[in-house]
N, C-alpha and C. Protein backbone atom coordinates (compact mmCIF):
# COMPACT_ATOMS: atom_id res chain seq x y z
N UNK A 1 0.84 -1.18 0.00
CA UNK A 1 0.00 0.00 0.00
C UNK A 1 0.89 1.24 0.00
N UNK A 2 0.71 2.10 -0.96
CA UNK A 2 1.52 3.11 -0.76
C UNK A 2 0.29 4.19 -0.39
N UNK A 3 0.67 5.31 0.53
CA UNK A 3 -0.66 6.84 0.66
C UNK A 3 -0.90 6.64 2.27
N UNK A 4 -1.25 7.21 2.82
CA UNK A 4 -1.28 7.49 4.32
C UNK A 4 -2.15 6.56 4.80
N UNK A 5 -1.94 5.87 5.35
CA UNK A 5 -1.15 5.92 6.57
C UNK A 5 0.37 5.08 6.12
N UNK A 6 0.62 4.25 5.00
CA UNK A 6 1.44 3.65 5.01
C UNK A 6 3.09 4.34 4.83
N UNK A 7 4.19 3.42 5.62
CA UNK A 7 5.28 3.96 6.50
C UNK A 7 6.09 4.17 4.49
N UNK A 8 5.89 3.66 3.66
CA UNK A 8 6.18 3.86 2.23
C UNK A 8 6.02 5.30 1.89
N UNK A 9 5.23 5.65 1.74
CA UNK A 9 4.16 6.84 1.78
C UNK A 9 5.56 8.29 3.03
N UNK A 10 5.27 8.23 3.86
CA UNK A 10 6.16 8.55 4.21
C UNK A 10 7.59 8.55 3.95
N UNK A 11 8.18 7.31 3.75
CA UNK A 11 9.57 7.64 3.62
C UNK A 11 10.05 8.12 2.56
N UNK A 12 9.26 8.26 1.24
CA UNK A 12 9.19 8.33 -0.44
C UNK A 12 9.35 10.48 0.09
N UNK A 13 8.13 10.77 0.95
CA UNK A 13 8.11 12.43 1.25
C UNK A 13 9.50 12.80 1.67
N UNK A 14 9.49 12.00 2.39
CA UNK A 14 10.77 12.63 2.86
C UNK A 14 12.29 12.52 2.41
N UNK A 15 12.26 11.41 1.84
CA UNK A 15 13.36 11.39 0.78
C UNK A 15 13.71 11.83 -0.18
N UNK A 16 12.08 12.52 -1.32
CA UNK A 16 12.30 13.59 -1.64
C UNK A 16 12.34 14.80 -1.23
N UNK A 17 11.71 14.70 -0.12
CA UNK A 17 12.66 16.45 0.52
C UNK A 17 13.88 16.71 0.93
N UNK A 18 14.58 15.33 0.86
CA UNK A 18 15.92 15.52 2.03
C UNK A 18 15.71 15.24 3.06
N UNK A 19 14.90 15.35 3.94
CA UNK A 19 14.37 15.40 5.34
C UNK A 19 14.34 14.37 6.27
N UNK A 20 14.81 14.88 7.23
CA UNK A 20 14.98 13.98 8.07
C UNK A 20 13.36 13.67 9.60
N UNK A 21 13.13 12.77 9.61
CA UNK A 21 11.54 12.49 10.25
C UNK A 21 11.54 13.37 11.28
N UNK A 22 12.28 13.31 12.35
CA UNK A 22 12.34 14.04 13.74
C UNK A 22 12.38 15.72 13.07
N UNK A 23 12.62 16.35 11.70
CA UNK A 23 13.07 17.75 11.96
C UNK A 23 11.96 17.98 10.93
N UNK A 24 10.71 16.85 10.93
CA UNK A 24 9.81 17.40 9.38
C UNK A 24 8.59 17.08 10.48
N UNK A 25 7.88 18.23 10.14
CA UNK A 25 5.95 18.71 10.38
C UNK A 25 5.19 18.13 9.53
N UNK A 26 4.25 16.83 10.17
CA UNK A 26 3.39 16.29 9.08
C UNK A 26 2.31 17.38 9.48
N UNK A 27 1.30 18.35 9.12
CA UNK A 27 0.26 18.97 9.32
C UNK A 27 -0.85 18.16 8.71
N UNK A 28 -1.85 17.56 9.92
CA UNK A 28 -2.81 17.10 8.76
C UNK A 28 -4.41 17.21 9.65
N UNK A 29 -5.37 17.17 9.49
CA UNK A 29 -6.41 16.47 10.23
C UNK A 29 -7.15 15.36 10.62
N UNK A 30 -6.87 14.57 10.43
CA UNK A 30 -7.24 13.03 10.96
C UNK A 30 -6.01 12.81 11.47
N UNK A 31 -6.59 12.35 13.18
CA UNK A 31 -5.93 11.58 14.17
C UNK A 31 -4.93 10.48 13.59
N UNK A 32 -5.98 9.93 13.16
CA UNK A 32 -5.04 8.61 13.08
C UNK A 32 -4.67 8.18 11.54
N UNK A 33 -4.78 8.46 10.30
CA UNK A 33 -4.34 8.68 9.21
C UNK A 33 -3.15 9.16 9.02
N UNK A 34 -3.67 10.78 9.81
CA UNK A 34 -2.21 11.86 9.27
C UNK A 34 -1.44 11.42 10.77
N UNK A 35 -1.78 12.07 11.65
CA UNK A 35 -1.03 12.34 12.94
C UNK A 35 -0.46 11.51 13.50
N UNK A 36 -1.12 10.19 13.86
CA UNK A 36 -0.62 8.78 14.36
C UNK A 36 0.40 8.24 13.51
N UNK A 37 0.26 8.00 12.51
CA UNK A 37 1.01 7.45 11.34
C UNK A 37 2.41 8.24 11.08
N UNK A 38 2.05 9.71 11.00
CA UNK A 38 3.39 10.24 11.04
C UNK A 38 4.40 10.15 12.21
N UNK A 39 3.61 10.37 13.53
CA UNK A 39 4.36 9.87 14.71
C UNK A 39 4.97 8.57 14.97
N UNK A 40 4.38 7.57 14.47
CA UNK A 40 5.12 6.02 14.43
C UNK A 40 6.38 6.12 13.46
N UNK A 41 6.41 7.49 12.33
CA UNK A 41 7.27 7.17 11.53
C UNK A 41 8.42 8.18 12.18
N UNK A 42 8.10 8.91 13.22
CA UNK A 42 9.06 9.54 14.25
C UNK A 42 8.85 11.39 13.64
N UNK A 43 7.73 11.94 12.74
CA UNK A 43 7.70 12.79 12.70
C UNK A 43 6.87 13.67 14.16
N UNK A 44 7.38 15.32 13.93
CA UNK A 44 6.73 16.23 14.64
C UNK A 44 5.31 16.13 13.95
N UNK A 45 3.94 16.67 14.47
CA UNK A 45 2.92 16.67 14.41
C UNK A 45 1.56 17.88 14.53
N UNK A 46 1.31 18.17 13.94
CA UNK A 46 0.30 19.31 14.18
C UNK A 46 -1.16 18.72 13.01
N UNK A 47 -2.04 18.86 14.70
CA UNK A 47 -3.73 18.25 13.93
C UNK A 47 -4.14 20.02 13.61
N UNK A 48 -5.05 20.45 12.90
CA UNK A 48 -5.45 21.10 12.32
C UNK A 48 -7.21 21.08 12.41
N UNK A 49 -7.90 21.97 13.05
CA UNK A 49 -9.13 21.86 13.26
C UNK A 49 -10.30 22.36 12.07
N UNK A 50 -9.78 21.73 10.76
CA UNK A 50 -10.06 22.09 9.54
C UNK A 50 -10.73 20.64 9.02
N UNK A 51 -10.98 20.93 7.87
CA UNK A 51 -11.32 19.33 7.09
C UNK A 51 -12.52 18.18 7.71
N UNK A 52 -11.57 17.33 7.88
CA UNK A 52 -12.25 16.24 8.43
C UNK A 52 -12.29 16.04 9.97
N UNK A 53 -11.60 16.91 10.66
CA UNK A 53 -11.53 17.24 12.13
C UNK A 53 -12.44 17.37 12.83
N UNK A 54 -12.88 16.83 13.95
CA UNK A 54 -14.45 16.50 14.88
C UNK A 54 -13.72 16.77 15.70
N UNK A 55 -14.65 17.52 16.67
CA UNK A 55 -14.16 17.91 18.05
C UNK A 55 -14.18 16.81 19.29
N UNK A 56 -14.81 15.54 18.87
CA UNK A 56 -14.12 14.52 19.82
C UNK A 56 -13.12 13.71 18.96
N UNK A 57 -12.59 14.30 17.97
CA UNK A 57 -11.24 13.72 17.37
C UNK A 57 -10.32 12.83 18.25
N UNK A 58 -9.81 13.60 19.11
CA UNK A 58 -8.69 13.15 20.05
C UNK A 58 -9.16 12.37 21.19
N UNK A 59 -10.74 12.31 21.48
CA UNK A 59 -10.89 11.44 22.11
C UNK A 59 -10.82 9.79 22.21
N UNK A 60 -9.92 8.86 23.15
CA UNK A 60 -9.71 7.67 22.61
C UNK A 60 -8.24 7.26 21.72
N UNK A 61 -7.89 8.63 21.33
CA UNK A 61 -6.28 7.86 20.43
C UNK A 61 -5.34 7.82 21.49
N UNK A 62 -4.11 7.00 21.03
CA UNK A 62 -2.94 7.06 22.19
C UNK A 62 -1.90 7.95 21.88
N UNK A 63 -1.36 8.36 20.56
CA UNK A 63 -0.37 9.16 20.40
C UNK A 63 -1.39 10.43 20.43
N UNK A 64 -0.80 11.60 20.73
CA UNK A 64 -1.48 12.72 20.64
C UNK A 64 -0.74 13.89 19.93
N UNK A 65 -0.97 14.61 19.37
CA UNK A 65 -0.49 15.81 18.45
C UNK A 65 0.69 16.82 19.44
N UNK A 66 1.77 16.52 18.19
CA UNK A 66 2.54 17.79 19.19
C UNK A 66 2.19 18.90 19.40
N UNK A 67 0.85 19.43 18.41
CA UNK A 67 0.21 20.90 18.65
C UNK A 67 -1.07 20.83 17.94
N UNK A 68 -2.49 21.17 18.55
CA UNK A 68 -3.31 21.56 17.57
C UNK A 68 -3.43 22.91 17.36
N UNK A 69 -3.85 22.98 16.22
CA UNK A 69 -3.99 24.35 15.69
C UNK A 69 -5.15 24.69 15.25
N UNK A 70 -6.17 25.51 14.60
CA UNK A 70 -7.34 25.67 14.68
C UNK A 70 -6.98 25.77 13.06
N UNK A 71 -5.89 26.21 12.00
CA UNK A 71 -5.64 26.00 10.81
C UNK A 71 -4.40 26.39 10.31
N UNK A 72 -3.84 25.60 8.93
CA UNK A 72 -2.77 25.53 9.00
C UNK A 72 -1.87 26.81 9.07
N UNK A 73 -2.62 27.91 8.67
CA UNK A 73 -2.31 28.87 9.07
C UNK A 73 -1.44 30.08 9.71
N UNK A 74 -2.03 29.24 11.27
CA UNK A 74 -1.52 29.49 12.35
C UNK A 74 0.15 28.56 12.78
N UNK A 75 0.51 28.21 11.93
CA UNK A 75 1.53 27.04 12.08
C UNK A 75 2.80 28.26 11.72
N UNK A 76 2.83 28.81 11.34
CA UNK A 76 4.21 29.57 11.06
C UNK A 76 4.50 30.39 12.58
N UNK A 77 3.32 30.99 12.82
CA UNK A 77 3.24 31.85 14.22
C UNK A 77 3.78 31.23 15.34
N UNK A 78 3.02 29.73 14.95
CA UNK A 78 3.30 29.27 16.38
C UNK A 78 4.78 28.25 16.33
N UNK A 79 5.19 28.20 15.39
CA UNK A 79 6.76 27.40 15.08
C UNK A 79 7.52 28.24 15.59
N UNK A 80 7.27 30.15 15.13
CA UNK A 80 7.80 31.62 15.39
C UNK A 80 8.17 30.92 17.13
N UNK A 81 6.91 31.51 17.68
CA UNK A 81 6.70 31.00 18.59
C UNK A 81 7.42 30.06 20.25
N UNK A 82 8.34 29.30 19.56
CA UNK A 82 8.72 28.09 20.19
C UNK A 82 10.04 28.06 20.12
């Protein structure tokens, strides 16, 4: 399977970016598609309260987002930020 959630899918992004997992931002909205999946593959994380995002999203998952954000937006500010 290559496309999210699969760890293929990932390593293909980031190999064409150069990038290394720990220093790359998957931004996505689904828990466990985008966010979970990128975290098993050792990326940073930001859920996004856009799209497909439900406000009991996060209820019930085990990895949790290194940041939510209300849209992607707000992701430069708050990288500024930190």
């Amino acid at each position: 399977m290559v496309g999210k959630p699969s760890p293929a899918y990932f390593a293909a992004a980031l190999e064409a970016l150069g990038a290394e997992p720990e220093r790359t931002w998957l931004v996505g909205d689904d828990p466990e598609s985008d966010i979970r999946a990128a975290q098993l593959f050792g990326m940073q994380t930001a859920l996004v309260r856009t799209g497909k995002f439900r406000p009991d999203a996060l209820d019930g998952i085990e990895l949790t987002p290194d940041v939510v954000l209300s849209s992607v937006a707000d992701l430069p500010a708050w990288l500024e930020s930190q």
